[in-house]
Protein backbone atom coordinates (compact mmCIF):
# COMPACT_ATOMS: atom_id res chain seq x y z
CA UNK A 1 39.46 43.78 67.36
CA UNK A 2 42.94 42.13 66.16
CA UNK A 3 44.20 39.43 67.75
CA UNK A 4 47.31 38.91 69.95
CA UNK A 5 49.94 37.02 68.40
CA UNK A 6 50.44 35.55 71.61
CA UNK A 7 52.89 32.67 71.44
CA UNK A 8 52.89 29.78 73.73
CA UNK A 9 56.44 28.70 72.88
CA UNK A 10 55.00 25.50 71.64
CA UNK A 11 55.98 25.21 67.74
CA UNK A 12 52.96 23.44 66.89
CA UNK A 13 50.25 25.06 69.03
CA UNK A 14 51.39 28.13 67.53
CA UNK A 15 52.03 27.56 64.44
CA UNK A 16 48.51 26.37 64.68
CA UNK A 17 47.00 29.70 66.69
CA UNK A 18 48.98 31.72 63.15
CA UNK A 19 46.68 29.98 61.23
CA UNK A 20 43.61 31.12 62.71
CA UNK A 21 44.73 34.25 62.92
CA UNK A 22 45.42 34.43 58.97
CA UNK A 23 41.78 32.57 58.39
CA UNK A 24 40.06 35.15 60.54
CA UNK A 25 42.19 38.04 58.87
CA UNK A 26 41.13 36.53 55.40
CA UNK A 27 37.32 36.58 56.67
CA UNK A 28 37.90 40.23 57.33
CA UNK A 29 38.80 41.11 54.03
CA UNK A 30 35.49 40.00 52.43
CA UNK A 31 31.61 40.98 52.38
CA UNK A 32 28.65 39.98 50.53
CA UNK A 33 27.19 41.78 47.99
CA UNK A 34 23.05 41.36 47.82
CA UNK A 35 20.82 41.62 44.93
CA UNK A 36 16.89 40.93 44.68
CA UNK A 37 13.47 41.68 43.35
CA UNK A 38 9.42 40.73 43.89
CA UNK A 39 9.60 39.09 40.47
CA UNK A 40 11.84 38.76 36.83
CA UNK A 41 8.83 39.99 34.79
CA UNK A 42 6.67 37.92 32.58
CA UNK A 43 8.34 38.38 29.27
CA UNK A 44 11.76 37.42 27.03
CA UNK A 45 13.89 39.64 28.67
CA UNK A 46 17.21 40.08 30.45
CA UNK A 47 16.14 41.77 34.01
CA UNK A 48 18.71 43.36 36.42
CA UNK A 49 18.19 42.37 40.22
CA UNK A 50 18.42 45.48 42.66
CA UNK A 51 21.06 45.78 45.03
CA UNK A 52 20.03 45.09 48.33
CA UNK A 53 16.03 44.12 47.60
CA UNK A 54 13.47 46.12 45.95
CA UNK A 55 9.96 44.85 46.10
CA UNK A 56 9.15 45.26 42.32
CA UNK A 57 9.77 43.57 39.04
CA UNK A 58 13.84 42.98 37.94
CA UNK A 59 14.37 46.33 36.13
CA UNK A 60 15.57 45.83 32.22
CA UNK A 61 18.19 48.77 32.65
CA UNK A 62 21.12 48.18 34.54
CA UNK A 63 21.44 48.44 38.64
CA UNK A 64 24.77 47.67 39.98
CA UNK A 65 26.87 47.98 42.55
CA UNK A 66 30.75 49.63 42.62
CA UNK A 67 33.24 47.54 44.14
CA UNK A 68 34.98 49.79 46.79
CA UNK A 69 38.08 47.26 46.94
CA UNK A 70 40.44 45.46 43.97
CA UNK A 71 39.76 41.65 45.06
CA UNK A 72 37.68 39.21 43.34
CA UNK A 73 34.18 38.04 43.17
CA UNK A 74 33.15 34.26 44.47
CA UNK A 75 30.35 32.05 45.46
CA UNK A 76 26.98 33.35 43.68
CA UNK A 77 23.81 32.16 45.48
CA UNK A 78 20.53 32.95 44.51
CA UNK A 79 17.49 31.96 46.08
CA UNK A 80 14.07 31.62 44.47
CA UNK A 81 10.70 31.11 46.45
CA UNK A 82 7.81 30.85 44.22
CA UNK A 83 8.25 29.07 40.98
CA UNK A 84 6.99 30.04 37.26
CA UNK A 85 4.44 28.44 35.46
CA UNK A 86 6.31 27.74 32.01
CA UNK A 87 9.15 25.41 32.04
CA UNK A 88 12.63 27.67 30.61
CA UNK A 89 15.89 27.32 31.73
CA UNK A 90 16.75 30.19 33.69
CA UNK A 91 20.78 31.65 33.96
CA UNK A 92 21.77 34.43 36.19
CA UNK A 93 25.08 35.87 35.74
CA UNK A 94 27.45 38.25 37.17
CA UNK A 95 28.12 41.40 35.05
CA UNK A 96 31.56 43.23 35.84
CA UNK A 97 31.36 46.94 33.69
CA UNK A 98 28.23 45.01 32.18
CA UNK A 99 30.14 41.98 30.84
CA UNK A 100 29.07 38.45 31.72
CA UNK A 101 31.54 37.00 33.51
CA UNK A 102 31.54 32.66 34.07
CA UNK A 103 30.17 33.67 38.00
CA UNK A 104 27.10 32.38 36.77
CA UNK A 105 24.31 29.58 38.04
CA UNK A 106 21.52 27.77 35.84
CA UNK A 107 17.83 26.24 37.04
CA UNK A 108 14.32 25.33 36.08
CA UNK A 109 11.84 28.15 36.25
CA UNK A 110 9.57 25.48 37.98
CA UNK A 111 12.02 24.85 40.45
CA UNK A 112 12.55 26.52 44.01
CA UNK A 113 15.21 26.50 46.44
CA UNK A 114 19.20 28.63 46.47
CA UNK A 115 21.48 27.26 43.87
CA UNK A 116 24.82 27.74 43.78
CA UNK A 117 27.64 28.72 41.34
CA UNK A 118 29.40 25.20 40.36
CA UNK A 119 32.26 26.52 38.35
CA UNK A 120 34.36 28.05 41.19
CA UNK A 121 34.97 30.93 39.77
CA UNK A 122 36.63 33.85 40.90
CA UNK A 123 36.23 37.21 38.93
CA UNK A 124 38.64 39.77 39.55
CA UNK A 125 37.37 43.58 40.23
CA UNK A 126 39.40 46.58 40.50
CA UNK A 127 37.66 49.36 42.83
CA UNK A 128 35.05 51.32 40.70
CA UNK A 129 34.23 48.14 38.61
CA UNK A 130 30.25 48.06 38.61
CA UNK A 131 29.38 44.92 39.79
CA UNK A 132 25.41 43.68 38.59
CA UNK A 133 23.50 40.71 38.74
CA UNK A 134 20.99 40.03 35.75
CA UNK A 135 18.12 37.05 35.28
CA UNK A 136 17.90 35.76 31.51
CA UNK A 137 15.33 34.03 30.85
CA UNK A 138 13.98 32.70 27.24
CA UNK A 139 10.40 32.46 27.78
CA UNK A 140 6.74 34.41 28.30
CA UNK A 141 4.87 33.57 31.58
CA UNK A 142 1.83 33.87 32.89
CA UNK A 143 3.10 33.89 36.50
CA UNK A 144 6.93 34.92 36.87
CA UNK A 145 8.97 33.08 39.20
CA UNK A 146 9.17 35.37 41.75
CA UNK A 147 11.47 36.34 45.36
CA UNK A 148 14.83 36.48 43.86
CA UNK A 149 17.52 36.93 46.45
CA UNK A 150 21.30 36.81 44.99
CA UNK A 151 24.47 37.47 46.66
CA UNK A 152 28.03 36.76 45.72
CA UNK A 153 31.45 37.66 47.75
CA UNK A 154 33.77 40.29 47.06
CA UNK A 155 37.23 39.31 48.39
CA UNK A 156 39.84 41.80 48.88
């Protein structure tokens, strides 16, 4: 439900009450896009997370998502619960029309916990783009690191 641009007659307490209203408009015009998977697999590989979740290994063909609005894309997170047991440097990227894009975040394979994008990027889309998320990793496990949640926003 909009709201009122109600105005107090007060230059400053609305001037401040348009501002809110323009930050709550702007978080309207943006959603997160999810990507997981059980596990990335045990070999070298480049694995595409599924959107949403999908309790299986990262598939090695592509699985994306189509941006419904022209914006840009912002703030990858991914979140990893159970570490590997080889150390490798794992990146996970943001494809747009499968290209790599620098939406992108880097980490241990023995390491838990959500990292976050540091490079502020923002990618733009067009509506129709495909929009993936894919785990490269350089390595052969025994164990995969495993429960890969990733989710980035779309701003439009």
């Amino acid at each position: 439900m909009p709201l009122k641009p109600t105005k107090t007659g007060d230059p400053k307490v609305d001037k401040a009450l348009d501002e809110i209203r323009d930050e709550i408009k702007q978080d309207q015009r943006s959603h997160l896009l999810g990507y997981g998977a059980a596990d990335i697999g045990t070999g070298v590989s480049t694995r595409y997370l599924f959107p949403g979740y999908d309790n299986s290994t990262a598939n090695t063909n592509a699985k994306w998502q189509i941006a419904l609005h022209d914006g840009f894309l912002q703030n990858l997170k991914v979140g990893v619960r159970d570490p590997g047991d080889t150390a490798d440097t794992i990146k996970v990227v943001v494809r747009v029309n499968e290209k790599d894009t620098p939406l992108s975040v880097q980490f241990s394979s023995l390491t838990t916990g959500v990292f976050s994008s540091k490079n502020n990027a923002q990618v733009p889309v067009k509506a129709g783009d495909r929009v993936s998320v894919v785990v490269i990793k350089g390595v052969v496990y025994v164990t995969s690191p495993g429960l890969f949640m990733a989710n980035l926003e779309l701003v439009y």
